[in-house]
Protein backbone atom coordinates (compact mmCIF):
# COMPACT_ATOMS: atom_id res chain seq x y z
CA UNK A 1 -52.47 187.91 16.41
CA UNK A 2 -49.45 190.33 15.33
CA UNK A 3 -46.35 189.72 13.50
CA UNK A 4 -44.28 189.84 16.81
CA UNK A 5 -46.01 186.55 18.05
CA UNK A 6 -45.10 184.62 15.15
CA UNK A 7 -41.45 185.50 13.89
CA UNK A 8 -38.50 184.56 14.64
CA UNK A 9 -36.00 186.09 16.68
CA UNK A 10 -32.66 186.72 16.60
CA UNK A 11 -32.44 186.58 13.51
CA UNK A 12 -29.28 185.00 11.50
CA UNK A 13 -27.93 187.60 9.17
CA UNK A 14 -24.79 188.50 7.08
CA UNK A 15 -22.68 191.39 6.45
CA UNK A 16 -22.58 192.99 3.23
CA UNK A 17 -18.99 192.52 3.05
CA UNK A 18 -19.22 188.66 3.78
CA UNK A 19 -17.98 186.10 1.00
CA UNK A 20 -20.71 183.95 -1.04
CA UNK A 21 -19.22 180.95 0.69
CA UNK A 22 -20.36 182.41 4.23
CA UNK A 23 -23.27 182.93 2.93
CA UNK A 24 -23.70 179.33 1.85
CA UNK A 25 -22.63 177.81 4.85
CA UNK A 26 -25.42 179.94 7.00
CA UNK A 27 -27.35 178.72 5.33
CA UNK A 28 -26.87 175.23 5.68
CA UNK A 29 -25.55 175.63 9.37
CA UNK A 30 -28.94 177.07 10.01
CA UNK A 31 -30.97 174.81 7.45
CA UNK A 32 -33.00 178.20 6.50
CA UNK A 33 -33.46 179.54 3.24
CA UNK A 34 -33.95 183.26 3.40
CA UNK A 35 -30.39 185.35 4.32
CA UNK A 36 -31.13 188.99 5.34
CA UNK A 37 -27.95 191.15 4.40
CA UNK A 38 -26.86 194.13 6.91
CA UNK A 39 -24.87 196.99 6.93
CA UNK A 40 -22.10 197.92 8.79
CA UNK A 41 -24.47 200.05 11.36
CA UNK A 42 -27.23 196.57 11.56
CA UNK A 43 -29.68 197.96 9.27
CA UNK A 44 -31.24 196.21 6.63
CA UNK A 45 -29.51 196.23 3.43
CA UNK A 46 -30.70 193.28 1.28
CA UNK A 47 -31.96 189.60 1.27
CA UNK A 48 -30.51 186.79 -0.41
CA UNK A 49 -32.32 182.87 -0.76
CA UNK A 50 -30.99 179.57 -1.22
CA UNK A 51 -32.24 180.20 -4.99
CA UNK A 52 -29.91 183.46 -5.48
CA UNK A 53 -26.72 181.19 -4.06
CA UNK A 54 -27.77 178.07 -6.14
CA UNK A 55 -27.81 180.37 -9.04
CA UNK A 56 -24.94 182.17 -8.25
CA UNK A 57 -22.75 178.78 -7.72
CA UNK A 58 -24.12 176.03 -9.72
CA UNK A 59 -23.36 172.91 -8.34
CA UNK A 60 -22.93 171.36 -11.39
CA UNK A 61 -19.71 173.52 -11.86
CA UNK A 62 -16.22 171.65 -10.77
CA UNK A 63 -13.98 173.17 -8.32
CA UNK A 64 -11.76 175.28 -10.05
CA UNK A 65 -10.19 178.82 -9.92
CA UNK A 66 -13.35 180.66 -10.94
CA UNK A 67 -15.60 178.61 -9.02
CA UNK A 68 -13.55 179.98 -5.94
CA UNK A 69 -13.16 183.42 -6.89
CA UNK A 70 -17.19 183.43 -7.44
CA UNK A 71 -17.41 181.87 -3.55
CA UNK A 72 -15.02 184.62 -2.45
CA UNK A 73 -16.91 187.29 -3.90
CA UNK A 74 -19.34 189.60 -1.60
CA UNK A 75 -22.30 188.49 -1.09
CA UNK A 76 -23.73 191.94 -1.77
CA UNK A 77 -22.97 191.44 -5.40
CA UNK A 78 -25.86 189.29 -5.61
CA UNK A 79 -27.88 190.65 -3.08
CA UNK A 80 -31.55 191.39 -3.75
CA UNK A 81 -32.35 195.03 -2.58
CA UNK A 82 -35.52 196.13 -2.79
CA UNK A 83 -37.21 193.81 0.09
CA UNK A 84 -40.77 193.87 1.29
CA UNK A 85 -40.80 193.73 5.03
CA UNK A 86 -43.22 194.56 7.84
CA UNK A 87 -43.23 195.40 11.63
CA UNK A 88 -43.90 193.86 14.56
CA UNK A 89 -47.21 195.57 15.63
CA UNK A 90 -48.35 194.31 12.07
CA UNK A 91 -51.32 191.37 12.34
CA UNK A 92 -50.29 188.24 11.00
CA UNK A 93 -53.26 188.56 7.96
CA UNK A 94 -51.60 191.58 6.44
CA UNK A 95 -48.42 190.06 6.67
CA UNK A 96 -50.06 187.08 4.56
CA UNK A 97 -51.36 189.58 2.13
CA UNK A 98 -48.65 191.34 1.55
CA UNK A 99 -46.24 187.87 1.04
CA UNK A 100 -49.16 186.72 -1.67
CA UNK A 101 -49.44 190.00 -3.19
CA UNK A 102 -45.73 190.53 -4.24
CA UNK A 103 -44.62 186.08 -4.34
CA UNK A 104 -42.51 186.17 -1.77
CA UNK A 105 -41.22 183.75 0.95
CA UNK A 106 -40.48 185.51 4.23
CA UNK A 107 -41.11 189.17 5.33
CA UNK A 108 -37.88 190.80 7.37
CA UNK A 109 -39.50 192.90 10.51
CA UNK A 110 -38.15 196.19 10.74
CA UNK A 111 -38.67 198.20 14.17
CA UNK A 112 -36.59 201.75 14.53
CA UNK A 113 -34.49 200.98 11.33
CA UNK A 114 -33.42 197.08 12.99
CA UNK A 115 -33.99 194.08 11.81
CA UNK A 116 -35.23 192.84 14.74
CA UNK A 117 -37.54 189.14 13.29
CA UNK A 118 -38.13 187.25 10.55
CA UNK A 119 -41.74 185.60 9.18
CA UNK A 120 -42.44 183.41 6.79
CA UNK A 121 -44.88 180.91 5.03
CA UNK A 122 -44.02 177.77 7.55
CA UNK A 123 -44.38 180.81 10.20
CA UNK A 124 -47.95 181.98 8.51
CA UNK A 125 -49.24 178.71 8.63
CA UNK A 126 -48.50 177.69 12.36
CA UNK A 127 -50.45 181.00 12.87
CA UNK A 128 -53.51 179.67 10.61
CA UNK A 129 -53.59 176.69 12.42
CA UNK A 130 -53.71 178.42 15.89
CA UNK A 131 -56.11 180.66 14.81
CA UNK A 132 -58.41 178.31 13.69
CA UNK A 133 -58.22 176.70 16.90
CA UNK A 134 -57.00 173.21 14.59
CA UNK A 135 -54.37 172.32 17.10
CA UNK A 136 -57.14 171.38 20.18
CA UNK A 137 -59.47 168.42 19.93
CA UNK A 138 -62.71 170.46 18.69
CA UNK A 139 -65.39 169.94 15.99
CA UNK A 140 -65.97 172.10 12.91
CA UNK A 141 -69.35 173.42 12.32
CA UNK A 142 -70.48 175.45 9.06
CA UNK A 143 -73.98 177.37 9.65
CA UNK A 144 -75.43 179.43 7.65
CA UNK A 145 -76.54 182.81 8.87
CA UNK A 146 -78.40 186.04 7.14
CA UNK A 147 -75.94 189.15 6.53
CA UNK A 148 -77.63 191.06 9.00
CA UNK A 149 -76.88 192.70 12.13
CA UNK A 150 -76.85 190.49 15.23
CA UNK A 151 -77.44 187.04 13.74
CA UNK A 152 -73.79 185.99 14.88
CA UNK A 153 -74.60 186.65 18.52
CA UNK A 154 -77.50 185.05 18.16
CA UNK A 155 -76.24 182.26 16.75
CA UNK A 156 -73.20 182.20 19.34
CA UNK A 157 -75.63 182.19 22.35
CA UNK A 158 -76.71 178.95 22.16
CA UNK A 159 -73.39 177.55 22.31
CA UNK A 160 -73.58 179.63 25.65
CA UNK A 161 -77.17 177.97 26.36
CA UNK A 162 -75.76 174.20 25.41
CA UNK A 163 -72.51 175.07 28.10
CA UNK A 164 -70.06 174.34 24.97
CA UNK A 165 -67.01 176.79 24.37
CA UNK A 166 -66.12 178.15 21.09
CA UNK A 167 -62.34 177.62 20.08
CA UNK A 168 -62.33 179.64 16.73
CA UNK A 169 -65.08 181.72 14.83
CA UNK A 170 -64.55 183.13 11.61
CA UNK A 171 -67.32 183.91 8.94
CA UNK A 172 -66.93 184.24 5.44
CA UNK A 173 -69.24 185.40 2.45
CA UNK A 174 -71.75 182.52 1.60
CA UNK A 175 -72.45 181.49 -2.01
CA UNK A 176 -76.34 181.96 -1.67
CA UNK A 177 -76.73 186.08 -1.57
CA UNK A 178 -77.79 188.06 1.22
CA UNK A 179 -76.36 185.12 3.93
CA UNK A 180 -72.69 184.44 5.12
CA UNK A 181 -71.43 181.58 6.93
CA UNK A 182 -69.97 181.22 10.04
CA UNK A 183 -67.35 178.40 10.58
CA UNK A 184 -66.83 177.48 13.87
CA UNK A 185 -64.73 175.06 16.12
CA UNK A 186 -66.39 173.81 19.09
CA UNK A 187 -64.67 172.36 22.25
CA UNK A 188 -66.76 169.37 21.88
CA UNK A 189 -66.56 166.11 20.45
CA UNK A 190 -69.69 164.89 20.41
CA UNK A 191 -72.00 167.65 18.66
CA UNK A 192 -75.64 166.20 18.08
CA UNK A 193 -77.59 168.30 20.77
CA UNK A 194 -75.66 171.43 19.95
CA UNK A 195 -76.46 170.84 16.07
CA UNK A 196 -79.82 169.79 17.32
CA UNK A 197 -80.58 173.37 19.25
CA UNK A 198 -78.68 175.38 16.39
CA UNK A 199 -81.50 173.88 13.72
CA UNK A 200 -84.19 174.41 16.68
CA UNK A 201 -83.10 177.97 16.32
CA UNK A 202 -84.06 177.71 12.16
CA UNK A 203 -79.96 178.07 10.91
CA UNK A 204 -79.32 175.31 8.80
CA UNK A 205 -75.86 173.51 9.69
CA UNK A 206 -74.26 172.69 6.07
CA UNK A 207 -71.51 171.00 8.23
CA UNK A 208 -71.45 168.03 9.47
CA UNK A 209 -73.92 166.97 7.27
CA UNK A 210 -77.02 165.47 9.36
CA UNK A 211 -80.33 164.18 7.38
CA UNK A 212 -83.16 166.88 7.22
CA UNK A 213 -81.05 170.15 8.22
CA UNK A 214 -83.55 172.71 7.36
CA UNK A 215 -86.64 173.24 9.57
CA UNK A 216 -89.51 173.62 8.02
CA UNK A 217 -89.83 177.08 7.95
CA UNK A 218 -86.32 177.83 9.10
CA UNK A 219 -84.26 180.90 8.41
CA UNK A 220 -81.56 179.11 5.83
CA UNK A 221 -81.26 179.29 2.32
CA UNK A 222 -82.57 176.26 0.14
């Protein structure tokens, strides 16, 4: 999945050159919280949240002459310039990574100098929960398999053999060395002879949790 089938587009912006106060109302208007700031030519200048504008105008201030001037100020004067961003042939994981690795709440997509989408953690996590195949009626299985070569397609076959369709696969490092484990959603609802033919095989299913799931002399860890 890439950035471009997640974000948002068009996406709302300000000029430079417009007042705090527009600022504000986009983003109420708009009920977002992340502002990207243009220049005069459409390319990205800044960013600005619903944290810079509550700091900038505290709400506990009473409407006065220097509460106004402050709202008729540019919002460029409080503009954060230095923004992370990403591009639409970007996948969606990197994007995650890169929002975790510098604490930040949206990424701005950039294609040919434009701003041209938005993503951000509400976006992320609609893509997690696609990806993970979450948002069908499926079951979650957890098997264990060796870290070798082939194992997944062996395991994978006998969903094949059992006529059951996978909705998600993704495997991850197991805590037992020298095995991973491979979490999968299965477009069934009912899984008892698929779990039945996976332990047949000698992988022990660590979820759901059935009585006796290692063979005897089966291919799991203890």
């Amino acid at each position: 999945m890439l950035v471009a089938d997640i974000m948002h587009t068009p996406v709302i912006t300000a000029s430079r050159t417009a007042t705090i106060r527009e600022a504000l109302e986009l983003l109420h208007r708009h009920r977002i919280r992340h502002l990207p700031i243009v220049d005069g030519e459409g390319r990205l200048f800044g960013i600005v949240t619903d944290r810079d504008l509550r700091e900038a105008v505290p709400s506990r201030l009473a409407v006065d002459e220097a509460l106004l001037a402050r709202l008729a100020e540019p919002v460029e004067t409080i503009v954060r310039r230095e923004v992370i961003t990403t591009h639409p042939g970007e996948f969606v994981e990197e994007a995650a990574q890169l929002m975790r690795q510098h604490k930040i709440g949206c990424l701005p997509v950039i294609a040919d100098d434009a701003i041209v989408g938005i993503v951000t953690h509400s976006d992320l996590l609609s893509a997690l929960i696609t990806l993970l195949g979450v948002d069908a009626p499926s079951t979650r299985l957890e098997v264990e398999v060796p870290d070798r070569v082939g194992m997944i397609a062996d395991l994978t076959a006998i969903f094949k053999q059992q006529g059951i369709n996978i909705v998600s696969l993704f495997v991850y490092q197991s805590p037992e060395p020298g095995w991973r484990r491979a979490a999968i959603r299965a477009r069934t609802m009912d899984p008892r002879r698929l779990i039945a033919a996976i332990r047949a095989a000698g992988f022990v299913v660590r979820w759901p949790k059935l009585p006796d799931d290692r063979p005897e002399g089966g291919k799991g860890p203890a």
